[in-house]
Structures are given as structure tokens and as C-alpha cells.
Protein backbone atom coordinates (compact mmCIF):
# COMPACT_ATOMS: atom_id res chain seq x y z
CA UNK A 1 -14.78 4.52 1.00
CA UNK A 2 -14.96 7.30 3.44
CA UNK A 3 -12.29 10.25 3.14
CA UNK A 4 -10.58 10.23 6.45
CA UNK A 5 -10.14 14.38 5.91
CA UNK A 6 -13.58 14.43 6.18
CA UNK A 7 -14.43 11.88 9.40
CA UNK A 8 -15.26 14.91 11.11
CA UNK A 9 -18.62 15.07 9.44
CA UNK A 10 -19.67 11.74 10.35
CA UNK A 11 -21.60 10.97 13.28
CA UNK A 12 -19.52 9.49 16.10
CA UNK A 13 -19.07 5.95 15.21
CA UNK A 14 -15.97 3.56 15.63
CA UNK A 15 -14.70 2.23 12.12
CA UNK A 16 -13.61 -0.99 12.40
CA UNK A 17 -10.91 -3.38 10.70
CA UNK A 18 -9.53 0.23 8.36
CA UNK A 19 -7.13 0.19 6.12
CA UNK A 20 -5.57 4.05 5.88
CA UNK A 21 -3.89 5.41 2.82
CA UNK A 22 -1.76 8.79 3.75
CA UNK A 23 -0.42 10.51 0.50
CA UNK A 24 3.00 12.14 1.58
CA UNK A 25 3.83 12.84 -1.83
CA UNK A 26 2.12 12.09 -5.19
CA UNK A 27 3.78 14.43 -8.40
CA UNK A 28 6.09 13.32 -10.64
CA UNK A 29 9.93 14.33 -11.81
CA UNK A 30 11.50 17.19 -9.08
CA UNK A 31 9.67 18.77 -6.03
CA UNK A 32 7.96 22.08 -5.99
CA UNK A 33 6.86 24.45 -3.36
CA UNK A 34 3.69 22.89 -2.64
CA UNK A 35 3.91 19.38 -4.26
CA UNK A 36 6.17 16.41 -3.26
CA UNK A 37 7.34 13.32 -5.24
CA UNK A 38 6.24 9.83 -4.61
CA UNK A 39 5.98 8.38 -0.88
CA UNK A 40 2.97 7.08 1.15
CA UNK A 41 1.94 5.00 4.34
CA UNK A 42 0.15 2.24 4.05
CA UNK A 43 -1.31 1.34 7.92
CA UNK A 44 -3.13 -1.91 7.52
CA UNK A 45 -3.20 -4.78 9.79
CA UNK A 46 -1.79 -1.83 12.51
CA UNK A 47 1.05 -2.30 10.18
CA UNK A 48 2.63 1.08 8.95
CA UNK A 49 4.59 0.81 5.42
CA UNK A 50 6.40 3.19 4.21
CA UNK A 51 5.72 2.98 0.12
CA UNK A 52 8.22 4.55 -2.38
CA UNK A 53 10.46 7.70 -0.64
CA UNK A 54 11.02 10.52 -3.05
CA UNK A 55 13.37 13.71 -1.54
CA UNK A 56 11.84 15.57 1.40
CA UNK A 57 9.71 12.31 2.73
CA UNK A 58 10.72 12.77 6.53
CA UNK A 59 9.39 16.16 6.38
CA UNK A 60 6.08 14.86 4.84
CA UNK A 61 6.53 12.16 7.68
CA UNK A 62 6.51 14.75 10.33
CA UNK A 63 3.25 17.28 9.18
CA UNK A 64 1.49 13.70 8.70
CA UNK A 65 2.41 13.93 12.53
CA UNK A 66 3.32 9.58 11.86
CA UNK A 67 5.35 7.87 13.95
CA UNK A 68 8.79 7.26 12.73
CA UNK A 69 9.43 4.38 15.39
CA UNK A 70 6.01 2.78 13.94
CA UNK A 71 7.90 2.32 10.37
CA UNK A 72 9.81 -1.13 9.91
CA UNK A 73 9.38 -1.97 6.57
CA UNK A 74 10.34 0.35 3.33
CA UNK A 75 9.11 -0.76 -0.22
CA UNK A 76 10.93 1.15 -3.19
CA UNK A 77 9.98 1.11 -6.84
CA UNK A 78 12.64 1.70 -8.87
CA UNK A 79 16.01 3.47 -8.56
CA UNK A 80 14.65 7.18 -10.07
CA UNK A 81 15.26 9.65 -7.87
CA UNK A 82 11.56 10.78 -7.49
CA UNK A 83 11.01 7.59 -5.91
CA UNK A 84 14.08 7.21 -3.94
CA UNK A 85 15.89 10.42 -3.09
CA UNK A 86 14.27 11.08 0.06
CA UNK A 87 15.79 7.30 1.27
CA UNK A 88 19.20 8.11 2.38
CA UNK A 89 17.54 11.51 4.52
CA UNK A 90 15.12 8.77 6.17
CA UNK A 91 17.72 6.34 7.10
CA UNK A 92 19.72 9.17 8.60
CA UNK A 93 16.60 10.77 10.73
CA UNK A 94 15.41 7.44 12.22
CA UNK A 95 19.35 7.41 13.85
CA UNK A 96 19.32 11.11 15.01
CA UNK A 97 16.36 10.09 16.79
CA UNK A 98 18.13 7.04 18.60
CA UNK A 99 16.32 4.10 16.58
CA UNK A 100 17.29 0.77 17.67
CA UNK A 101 14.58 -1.09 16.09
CA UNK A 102 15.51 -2.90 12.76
CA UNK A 103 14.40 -1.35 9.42
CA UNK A 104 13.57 -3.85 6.47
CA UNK A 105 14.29 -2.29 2.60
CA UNK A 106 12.70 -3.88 -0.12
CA UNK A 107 13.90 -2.80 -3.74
CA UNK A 108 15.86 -3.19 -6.85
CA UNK A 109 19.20 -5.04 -6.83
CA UNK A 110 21.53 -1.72 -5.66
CA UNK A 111 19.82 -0.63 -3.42
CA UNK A 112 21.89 -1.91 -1.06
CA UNK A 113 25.10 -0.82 -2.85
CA UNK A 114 23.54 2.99 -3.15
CA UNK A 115 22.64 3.24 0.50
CA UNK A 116 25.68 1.60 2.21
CA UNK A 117 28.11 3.80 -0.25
CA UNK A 118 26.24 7.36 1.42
CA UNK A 119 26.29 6.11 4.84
CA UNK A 120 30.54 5.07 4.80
CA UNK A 121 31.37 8.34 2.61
CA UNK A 122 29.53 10.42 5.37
CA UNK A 123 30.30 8.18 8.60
CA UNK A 124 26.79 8.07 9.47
CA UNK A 125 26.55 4.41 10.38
CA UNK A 126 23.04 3.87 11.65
CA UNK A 127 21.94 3.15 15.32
CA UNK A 128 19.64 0.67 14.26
CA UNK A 129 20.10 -2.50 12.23
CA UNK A 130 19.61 -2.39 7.91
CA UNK A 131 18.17 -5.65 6.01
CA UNK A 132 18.24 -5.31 2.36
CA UNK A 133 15.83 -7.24 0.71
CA UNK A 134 16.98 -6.80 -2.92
CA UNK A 135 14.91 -7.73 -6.13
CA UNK A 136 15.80 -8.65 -9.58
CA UNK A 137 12.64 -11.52 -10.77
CA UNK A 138 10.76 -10.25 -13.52
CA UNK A 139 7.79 -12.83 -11.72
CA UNK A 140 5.74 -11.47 -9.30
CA UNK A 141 6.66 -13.30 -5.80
CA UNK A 142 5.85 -13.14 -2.49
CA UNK A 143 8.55 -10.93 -0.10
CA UNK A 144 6.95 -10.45 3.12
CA UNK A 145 4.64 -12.12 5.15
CA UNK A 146 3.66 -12.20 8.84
CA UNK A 147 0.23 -13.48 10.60
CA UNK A 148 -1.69 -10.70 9.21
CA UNK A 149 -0.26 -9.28 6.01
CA UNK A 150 1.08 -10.77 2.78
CA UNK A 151 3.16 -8.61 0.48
CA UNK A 152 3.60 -9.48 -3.34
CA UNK A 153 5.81 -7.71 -6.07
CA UNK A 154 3.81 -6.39 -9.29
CA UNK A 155 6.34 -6.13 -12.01
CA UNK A 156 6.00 -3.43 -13.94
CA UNK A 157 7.67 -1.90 -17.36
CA UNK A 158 9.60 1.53 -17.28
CA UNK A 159 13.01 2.47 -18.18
CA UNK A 160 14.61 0.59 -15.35
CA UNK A 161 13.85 -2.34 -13.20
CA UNK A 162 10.75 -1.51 -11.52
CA UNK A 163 8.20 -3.18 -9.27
CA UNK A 164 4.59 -2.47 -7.72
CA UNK A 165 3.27 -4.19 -4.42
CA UNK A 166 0.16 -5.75 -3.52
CA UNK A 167 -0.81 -5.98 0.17
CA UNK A 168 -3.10 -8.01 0.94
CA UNK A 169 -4.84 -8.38 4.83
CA UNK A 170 -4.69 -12.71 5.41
CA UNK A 171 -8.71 -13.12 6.60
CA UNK A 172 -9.64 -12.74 10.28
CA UNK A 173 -10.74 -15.48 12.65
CA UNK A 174 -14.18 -16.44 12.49
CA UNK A 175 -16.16 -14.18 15.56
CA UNK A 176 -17.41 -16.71 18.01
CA UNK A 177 -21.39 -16.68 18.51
CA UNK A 178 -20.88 -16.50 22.35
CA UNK A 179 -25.21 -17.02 22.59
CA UNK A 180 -25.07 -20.36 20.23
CA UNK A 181 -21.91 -21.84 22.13
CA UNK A 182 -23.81 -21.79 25.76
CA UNK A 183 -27.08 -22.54 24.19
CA UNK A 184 -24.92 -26.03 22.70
CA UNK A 185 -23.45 -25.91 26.29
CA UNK A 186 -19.76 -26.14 24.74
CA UNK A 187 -16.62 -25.70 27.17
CA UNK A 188 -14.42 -22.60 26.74
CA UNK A 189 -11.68 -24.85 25.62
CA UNK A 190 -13.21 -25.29 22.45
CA UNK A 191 -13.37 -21.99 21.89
CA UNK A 192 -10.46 -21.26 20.11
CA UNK A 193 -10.91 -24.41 17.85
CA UNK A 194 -14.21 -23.38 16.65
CA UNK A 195 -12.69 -19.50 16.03
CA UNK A 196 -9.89 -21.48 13.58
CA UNK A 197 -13.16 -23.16 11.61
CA UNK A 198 -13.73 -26.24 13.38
CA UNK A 199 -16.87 -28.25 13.65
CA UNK A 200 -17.96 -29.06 17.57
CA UNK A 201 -18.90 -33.07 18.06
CA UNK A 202 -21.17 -32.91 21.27
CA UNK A 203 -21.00 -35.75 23.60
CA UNK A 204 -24.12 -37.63 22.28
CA UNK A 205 -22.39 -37.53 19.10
CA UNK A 206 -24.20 -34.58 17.34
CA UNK A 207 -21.39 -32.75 15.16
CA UNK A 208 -22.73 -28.81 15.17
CA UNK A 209 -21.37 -26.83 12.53
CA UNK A 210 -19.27 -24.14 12.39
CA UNK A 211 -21.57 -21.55 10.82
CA UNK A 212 -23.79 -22.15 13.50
CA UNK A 213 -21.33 -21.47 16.15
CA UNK A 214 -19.45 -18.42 14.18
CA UNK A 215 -20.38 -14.98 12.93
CA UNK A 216 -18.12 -14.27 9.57
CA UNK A 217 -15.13 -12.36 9.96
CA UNK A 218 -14.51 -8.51 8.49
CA UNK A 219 -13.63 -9.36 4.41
CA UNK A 220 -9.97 -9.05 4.33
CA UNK A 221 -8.80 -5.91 2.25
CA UNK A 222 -6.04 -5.53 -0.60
CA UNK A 223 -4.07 -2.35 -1.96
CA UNK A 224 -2.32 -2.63 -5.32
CA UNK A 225 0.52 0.26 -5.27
CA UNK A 226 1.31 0.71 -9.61
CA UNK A 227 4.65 2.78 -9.44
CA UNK A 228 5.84 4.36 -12.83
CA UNK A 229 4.74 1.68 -16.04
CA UNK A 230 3.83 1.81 -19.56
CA UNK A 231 0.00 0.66 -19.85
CA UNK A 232 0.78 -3.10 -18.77
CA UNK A 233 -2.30 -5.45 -18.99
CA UNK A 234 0.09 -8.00 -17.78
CA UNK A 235 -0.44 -6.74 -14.21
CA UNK A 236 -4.31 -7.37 -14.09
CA UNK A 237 -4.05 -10.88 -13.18
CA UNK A 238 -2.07 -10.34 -10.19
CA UNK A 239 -4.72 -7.51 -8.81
CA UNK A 240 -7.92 -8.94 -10.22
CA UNK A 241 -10.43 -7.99 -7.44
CA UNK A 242 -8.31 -6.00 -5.64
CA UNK A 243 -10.41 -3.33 -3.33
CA UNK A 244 -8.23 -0.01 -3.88
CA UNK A 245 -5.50 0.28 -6.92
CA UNK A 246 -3.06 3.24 -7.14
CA UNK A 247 -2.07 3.78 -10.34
CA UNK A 248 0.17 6.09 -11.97
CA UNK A 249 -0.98 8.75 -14.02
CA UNK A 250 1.79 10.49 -15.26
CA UNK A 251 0.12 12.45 -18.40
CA UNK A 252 -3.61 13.00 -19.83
CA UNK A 253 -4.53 11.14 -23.29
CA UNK A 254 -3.76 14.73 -25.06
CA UNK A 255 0.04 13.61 -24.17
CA UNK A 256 -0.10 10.12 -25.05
CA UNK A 257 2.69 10.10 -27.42
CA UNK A 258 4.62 11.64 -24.33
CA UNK A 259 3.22 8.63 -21.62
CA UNK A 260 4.80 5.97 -24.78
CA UNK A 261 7.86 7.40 -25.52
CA UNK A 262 8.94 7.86 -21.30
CA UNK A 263 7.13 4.77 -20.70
CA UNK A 264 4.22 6.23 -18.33
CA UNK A 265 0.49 5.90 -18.64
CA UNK A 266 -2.32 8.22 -18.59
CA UNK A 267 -5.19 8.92 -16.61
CA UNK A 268 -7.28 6.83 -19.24
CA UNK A 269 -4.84 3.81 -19.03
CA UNK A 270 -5.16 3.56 -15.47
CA UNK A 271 -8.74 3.50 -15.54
CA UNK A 272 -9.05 1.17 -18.32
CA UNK A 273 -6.27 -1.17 -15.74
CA UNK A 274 -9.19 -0.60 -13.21
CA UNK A 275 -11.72 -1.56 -15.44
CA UNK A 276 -10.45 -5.14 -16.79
CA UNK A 277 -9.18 -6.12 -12.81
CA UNK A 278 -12.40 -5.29 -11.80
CA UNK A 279 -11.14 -3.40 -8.73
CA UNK A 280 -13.49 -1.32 -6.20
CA UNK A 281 -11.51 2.08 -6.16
CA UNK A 282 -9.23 3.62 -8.20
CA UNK A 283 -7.03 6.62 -7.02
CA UNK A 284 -4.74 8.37 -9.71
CA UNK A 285 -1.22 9.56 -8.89
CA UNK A 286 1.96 10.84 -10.14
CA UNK A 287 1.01 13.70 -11.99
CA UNK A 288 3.00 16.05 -14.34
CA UNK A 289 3.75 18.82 -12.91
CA UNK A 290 2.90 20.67 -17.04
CA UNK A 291 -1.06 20.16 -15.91
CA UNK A 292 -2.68 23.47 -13.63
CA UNK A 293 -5.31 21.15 -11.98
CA UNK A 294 -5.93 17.53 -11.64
CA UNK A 295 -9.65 17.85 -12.19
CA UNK A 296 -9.26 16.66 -16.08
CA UNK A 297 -7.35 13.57 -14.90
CA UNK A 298 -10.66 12.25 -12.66
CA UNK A 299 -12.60 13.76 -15.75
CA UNK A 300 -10.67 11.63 -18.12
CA UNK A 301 -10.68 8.57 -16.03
CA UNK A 302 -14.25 8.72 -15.07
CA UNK A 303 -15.12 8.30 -18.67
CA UNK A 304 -13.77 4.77 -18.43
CA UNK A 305 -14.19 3.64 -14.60
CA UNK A 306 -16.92 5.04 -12.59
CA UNK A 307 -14.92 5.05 -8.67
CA UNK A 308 -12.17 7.10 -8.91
CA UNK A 309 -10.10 9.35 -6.47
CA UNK A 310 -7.56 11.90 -7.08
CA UNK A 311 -4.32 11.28 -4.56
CA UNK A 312 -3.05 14.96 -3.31
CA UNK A 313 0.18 15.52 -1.10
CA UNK A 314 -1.51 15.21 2.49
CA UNK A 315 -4.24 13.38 1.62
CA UNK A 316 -5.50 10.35 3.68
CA UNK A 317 -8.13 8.04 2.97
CA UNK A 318 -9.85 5.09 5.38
CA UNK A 319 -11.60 2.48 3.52
């Protein structure tokens, strides 16, 4: 895991196949002077996702200097307003800056209903086209999926309908060995075959093998996003092995009676998620805002899980 605020240090080397995590917003309940509710971008794939979009999220989206026009698909949560508020001001910005590309929005049934209601009661139809993608299965299912990614809901348990997503990169083409190809004397046409997997059958009959042609690909890279949830060991089969896991962390273990009764974990919860999926990386999120530091939720969590991060409005991370 390297912290991207910190590339800088590194010597001057190209990172290949990254998957960035930028942290728009990570604090829980109403926004502050300095902290933000829940929204990130995912960029995987050189896909940009826009996770979760709590109130102020196009201003986060602007001193992350990222590209509006590069965000086409919108993932929501759940209908609280720490999570969604900032929606409705996102819609609205793409169209004052002439959008015409179409926006996906993946969320709870009304969704749809909530957004459509704000844009005819103001008259701000949008310049671009809106596909609602609305959810209701309490299964986890499969929602989006392209040549590169695959996107999978994680349902979760809180005080309304609420989901997580997995993303998960679909594994690269095998890298051709260009050396072993001309030493077997095999024709560019084949090329392509043997990058898909395929064993070569040489004209005297000889079938080379494909490992001996091929140079493995990058190892395709996952992201579990765990919204707002009640400590939920249902979810660990779903991202068993997953490389990074965000999970919420709404209170420390000295407020557990708090994270039960509101249905929220703690920073010992998530790690103990962590633990039993056997991720690589854990990075805590959606903090009260009733804590003065978030040093005793790493603390805390550390205790349980040894690789854990702390998310922070305007953090990004490469992995």
C-alpha cells in the first residue's frame, strides 16, 4: 500500500495497474467546518466511481481537482442524508457545466422518486440523460459490469435499506513473452489467441503451452465499500480475500451500547470483519464527530487486525 499523499518521497518510478481511493468525505451525522460526510472516488480500471454523496460533495469534487465529466456511475448506500444530501447539488452541477454524457445511479428503491421530485419542483431538468438503477434484494447481486470491472451489492443491516459494494478488477490478459514466441517462430496472428490463454500447436504437431509463451498478468484488485451496519458477519463471505475493505466505524468499544442501539459498529467490529475475511487492508471511516482524534480508533483496531488505515477528508491512497 503506498499513500498517494506521500508519492512524492518515492523515487521516480511508474506504478502500474493502481487502484486510487480519494476520501472526499468520511464523518458521520451533519458536516462541520473542517470535516465532510460520506463520499469517495473509486478510480480503478481508469474507471472513476463516485461512492456514497453526503451534502457539500461537488465542492470536495472540485479541491480533489477530479474531473466531473470522468464520473458516470453513482453508488448510494442508503437514503440518510449523510450519505445522500450532497446528490441532488451533484446532479445539478454536472448540468451547469453542460454535461451531455449519461449518468448511471445505483441505490435504494426511491431514489428515483426523491431525485426526479427536486429536479420538477425546481425546473432544473438535466442536460444530460438519468438511469436509475434502483435496489430492493436483500441478496447480494451483481449490478454493473463492463470488460474490466464487476460491481456487487453487500447488504448490510441499519435502520433502513442499506447496501455496500464490492468492486472487483476482472483479471488482465496474459502478457505475451515476445522472446519465446519468435524463438517457437509463431505468426503474429496467433498472438492474440495465446494473450486469451491458448495453447500454440506448431506445424510438426508440437502443442507449446501457454505458460511458456505468457508472462502472468498484474493480480486483479478488489475494494469492499461497508456503508453504515450493525457488526454483520453475514457480509464476510461475500469479501473473503478482498485486498482493501472500508468499513464503518461509527463509535469506539467505550460506546458500544451506542454502535447497538443506532445500529453502527465500532472500530473493534470492523477489525474483527477484517480479521475473519482475511482481507489485506483495512481503512476505518465514518467517525463520530463526539471523538477529538481518530488515533484511538487505529489504536483500538490494531489490537485486533494488524493493517489498518485511518480514512481523513482529502485523503487518497494508491494500492
Amino acid at each position: 500500500m503506498i499513500n498517494f499523499n506521500r508519492l512524492n518521497d518515492l523515487p521516480n518510478k511508474r506504478i502500474n495497474n493502481k487502484l486510487k481511493l480519494t476520501i472526499l468525505g468520511c464523518y458521520a451525522a451533519t458536516p462541520r467546518t473542517l470535516t465532510n460526510p460520506t463520499s469517495q472516488v473509486l478510480d480503478i480500471k481508469n474507471r472513476l466511481f463516485l461512492i456514497d454523496c453526503g451534502e457539500g460533495t461537488q465542492v470536495q469534487l472540485r479541491k480533489n481537482k477530479i474531473k466531473f465529466s470522468k464520473i458516470n456511475h453513482i453508488f448510494i448506500s442508503h437514503l440518510h442524508g449523510d450519505h445522500l444530501y450532497g446528490l441532488i447539488g451533484t446532479i445539478s452541477t454536472f448540468s451547469l457545466l453542460g454535461r451531455t454524457t449519461d449518468l448511471h445511479i445505483y441505490g435504494p428503491k426511491g431514489i428515483k422518486e426523491l431525485i426526479l421530485i427536486q429536479l420538477k419542483l425546481t425546473e432544473s431538468w438535466t442536460t444530460y440523460s438519468l438511469f436509475f438503477h434502483e435496489l430492493e434484494s436483500k441478496e447480494s447481486e451483481v449490478i454493473f459490469e463492463d470488460k474490466k470491472v464487476i460491481v456487487k451489492t453487500m447488504p448490510l443491516k441499519h435502520r433502513v435499506y442499506t447496501n455496500g459494494y464490492l468492486f472487483q478488477e476482472k483479471p488482465d490478459e496474459r502478457k505475451l513473452d515476445v522472446e519465446a514466441v519468435q524463438r517457437y517462430n509463431i505468426h503474429v496472428a496467433y498472438y492474440q489467441k495465446i494473450k486469451n490463454g491458448g495453447d500454440i500447436t506448431l506445424d510438426d504437431g508440437t502443442v507449446i503451452e501457454n505458460e511458456k509463451l505468457t508472462f502472468d498478468p498484474p493480480p486483479a484488485k478488489s475494494y469492499a465499500f461497508c456503508s453504515d451496519t450493525v457488526y454483520n458477519e453475514e457480509i464476510i463471505p461475500i469479501i473473503q480475500n478482498t485486498d482493501i475493505l472500508y468499513h464503518e466505524s461509527t463509535f469506539l468499544e467505550s460506546e458500544a451500547r451506542l454502535a447497538e442501539k443506532t445500529l453502527h459498529s465500532t472500530a473493534k467490529e470492523a477489525a474483527n470483519i477484517a480479521l475473519k475475511a482475511n482481507v489485506k487492508q483495512l481503512i476505518l471511516g465514518h467517525y463520530s464527530t463526539r471523538y477529538d482524534g481518530l488515533e484511538p480508533f487505529k489504536k483500538e483496531a490494531e489490537e485486533v487486525f494488524p493493517n489498518v488505515l485511518l480514512a481523513d477528508d482529502g485523503v487518497s491512497f494508491e494500492f
